[in-house]
Protein backbone atom coordinates (compact mmCIF):
# COMPACT_ATOMS: atom_id res chain seq x y z
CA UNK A 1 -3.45 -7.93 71.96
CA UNK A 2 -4.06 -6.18 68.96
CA UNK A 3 -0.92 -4.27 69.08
CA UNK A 4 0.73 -7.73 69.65
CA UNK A 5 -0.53 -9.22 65.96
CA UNK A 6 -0.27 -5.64 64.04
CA UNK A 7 3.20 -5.96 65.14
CA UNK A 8 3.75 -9.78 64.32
CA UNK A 9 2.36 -9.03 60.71
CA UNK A 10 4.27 -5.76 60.28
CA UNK A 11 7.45 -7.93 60.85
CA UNK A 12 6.36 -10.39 59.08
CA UNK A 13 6.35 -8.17 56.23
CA UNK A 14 9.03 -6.41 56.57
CA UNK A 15 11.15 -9.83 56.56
CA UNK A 16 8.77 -11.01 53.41
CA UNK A 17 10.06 -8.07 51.59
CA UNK A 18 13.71 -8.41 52.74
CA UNK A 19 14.17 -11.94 51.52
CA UNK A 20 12.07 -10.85 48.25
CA UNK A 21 14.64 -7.96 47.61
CA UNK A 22 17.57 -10.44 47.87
CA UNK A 23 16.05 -12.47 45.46
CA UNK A 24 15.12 -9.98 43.14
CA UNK A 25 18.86 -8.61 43.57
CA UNK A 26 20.08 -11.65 42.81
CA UNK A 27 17.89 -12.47 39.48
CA UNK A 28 18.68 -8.88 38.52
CA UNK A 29 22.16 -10.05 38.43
CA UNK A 30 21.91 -12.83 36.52
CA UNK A 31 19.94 -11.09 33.65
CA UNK A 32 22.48 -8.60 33.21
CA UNK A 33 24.29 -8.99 30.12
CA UNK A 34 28.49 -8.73 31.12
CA UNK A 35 30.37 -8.07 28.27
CA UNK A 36 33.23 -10.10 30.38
CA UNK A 37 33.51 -13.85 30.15
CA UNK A 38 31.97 -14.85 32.93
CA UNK A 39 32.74 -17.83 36.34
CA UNK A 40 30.50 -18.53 38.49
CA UNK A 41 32.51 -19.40 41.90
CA UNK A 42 31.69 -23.23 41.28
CA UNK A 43 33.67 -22.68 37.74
CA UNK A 44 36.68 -20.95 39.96
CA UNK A 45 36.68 -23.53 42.49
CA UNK A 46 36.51 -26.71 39.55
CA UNK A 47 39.62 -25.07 38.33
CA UNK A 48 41.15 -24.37 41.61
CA UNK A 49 40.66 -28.39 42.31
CA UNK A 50 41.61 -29.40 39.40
CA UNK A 51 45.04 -28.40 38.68
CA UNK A 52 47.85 -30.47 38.08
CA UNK A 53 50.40 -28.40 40.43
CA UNK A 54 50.48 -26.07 43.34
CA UNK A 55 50.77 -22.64 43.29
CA UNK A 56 53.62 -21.84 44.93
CA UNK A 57 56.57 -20.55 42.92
CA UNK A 58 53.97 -19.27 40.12
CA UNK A 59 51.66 -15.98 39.73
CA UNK A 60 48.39 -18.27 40.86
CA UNK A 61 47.16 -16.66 43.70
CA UNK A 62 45.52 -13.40 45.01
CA UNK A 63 46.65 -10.02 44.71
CA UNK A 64 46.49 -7.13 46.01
CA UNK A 65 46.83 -4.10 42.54
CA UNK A 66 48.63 -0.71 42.69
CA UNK A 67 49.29 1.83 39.38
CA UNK A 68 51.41 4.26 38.83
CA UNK A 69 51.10 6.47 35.78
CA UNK A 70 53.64 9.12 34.53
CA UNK A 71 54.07 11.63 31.66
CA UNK A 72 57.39 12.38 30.63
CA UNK A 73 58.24 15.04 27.53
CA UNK A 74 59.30 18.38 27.08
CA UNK A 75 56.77 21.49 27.81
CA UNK A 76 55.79 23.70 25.52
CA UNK A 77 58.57 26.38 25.90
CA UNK A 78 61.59 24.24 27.57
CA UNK A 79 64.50 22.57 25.99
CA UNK A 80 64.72 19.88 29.19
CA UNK A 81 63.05 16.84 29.15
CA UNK A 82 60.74 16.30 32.48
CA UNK A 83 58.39 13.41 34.49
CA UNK A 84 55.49 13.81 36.45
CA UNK A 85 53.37 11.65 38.12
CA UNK A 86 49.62 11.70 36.43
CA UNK A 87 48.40 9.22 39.17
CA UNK A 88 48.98 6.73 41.28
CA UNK A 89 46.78 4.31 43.02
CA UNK A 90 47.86 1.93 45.89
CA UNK A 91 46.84 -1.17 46.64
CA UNK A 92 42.84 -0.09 44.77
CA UNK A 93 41.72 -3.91 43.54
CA UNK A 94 42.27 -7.41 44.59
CA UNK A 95 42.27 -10.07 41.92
CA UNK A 96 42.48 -13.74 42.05
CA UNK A 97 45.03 -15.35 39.31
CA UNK A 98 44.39 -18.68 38.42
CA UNK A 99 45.86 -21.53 36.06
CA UNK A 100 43.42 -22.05 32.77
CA UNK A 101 44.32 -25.36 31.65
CA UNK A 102 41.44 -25.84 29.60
CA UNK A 103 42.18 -22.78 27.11
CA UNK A 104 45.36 -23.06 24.62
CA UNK A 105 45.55 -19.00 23.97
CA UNK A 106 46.11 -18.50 27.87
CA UNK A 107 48.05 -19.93 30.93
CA UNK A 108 46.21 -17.89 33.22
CA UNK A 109 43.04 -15.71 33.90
CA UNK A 110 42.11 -12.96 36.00
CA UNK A 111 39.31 -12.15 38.44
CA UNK A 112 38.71 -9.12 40.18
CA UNK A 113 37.27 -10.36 43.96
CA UNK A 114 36.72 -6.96 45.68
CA UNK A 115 33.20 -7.76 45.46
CA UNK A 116 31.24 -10.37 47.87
CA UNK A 117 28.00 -12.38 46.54
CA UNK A 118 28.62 -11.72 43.40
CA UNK A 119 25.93 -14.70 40.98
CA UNK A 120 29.33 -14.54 38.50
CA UNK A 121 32.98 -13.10 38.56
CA UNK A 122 34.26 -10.92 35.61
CA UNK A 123 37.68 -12.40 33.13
CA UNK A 124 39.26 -9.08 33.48
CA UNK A 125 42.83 -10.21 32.12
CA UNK A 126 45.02 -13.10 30.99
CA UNK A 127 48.36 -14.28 30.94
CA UNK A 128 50.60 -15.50 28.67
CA UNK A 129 54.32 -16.71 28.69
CA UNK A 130 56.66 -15.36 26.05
CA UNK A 131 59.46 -17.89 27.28
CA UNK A 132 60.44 -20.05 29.72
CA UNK A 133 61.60 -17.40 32.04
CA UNK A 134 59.49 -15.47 33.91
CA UNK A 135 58.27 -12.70 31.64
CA UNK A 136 54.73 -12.77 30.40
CA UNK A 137 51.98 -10.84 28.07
CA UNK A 138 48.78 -9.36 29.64
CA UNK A 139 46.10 -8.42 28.32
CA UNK A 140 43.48 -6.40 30.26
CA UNK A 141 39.75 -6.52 29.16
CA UNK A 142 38.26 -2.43 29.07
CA UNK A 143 34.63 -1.88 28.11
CA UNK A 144 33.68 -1.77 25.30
CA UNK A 145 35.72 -4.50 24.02
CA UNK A 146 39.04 -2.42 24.22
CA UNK A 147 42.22 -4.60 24.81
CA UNK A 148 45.21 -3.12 26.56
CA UNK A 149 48.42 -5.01 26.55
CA UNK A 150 51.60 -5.29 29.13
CA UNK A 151 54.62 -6.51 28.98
CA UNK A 152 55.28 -8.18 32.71
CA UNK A 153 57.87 -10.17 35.05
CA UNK A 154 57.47 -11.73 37.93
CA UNK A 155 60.16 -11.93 40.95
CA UNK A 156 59.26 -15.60 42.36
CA UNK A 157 61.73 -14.23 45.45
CA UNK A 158 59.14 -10.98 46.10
CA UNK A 159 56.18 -12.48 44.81
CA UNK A 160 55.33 -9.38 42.81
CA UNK A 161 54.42 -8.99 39.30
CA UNK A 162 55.67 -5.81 37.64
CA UNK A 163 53.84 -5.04 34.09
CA UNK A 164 54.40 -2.16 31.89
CA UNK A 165 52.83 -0.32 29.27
CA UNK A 166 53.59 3.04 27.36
CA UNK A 167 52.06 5.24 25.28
CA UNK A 168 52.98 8.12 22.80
CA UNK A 169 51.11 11.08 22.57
CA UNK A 170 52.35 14.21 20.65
CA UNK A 171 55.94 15.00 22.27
CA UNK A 172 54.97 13.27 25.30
CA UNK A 173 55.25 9.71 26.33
CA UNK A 174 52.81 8.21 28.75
CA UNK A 175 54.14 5.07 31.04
CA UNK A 176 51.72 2.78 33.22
CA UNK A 177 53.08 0.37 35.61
CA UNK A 178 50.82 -2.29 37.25
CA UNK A 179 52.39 -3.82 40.53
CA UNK A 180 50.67 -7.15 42.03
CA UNK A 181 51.30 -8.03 45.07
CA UNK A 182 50.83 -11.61 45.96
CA UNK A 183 48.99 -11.73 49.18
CA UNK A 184 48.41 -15.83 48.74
CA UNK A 185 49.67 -18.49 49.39
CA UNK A 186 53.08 -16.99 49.94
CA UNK A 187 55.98 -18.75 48.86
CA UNK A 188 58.71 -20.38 51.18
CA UNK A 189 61.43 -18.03 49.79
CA UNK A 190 59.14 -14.82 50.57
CA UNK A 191 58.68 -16.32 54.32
CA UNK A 192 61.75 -16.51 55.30
């Protein structure tokens, strides 16, 4: 019998101390200071529900992110001009991309979603139009308060959003490409 209750109160405990550490997890959370903006997922669904259009035929939706970055220059001793692949990662985020109607210096916002039970989701990135075709300015949000822009396009037919970037440094120059994958909802076209 007294096995019985020392075990009943040792569980008892241990689940009084799980349910605690959630909770403290989660108020950890929300003290931390982001230097993101930051949406809570009621905030993502308001402006999910409250856009004016669907999402088909634009870049709202989720994506799945690959890079590729290259170096291309001359080496130290040769007279030919060569490229090489500094890295390349496939398919290493999802993001959700979603209309800001609400804000005049962006059409759309970014979200990385890899994480679940998250108290508030990151702005990692915007969108803007340049014209009314389909290629757009990016900028991507690095700590520290570092901005990185891309020039992008998006192939309504593929669903994929191509953005590049390029740097100089010394003789060489430095190229990233971003390629988003839409993974949904998938357009009609992309279906067939």
């Amino acid at each position: 019998m007294k096995a019985a209750v020392k075990c009943a109160v040792i569980l008892l405990v241990l689940t009084a101390t799980s349910c605690s550490m959630d909770k403290l997890y989660t108020m950890r959370q929300r003290q931390k200071v982001s230097p993101y903006e930051q949406l809570d997922f009621g905030s993502m669904v308001n402006r999910y529900l409250h856009k004016d259009k669907s999402s088909v035929g634009t870049i709202e939706g989720i994506y799945s992110v690959s890079s590729l970055i290259t170096k291309r220059g001359k080496g130290l001793l040769s007279s030919t001009e060569k490229e090489k692949v500094v890295e390349r990662k496939e398919n290493y985020s999802k993001v959700a991309i979603l209309r800001d109607p609400g804000n005049t210096n962006r059409e759309y916002l970014e979200v990385p979603i890899d994480k679940d039970l998250l108290p508030s989701y990151s702005v990692r990135g915007e969108f803007t139009n340049v014209s009314d075709g389909n290629i757009m300015v990016y900028k991507h949000f690095e700590p520290r308060g570092k901005v990185l822009s891309y020039t992008f396009s998006y192939d309504k037919q593929k669903d994929i959003l191509e953005g590049i970037r390029t740097e100089n440094d010394g003789g060489f120059t430095i190229t990233y490409k971003l390629t988003y994958l839409k993974l949904l909802p998938k357009s009609e076209v992309s279906n067939n």
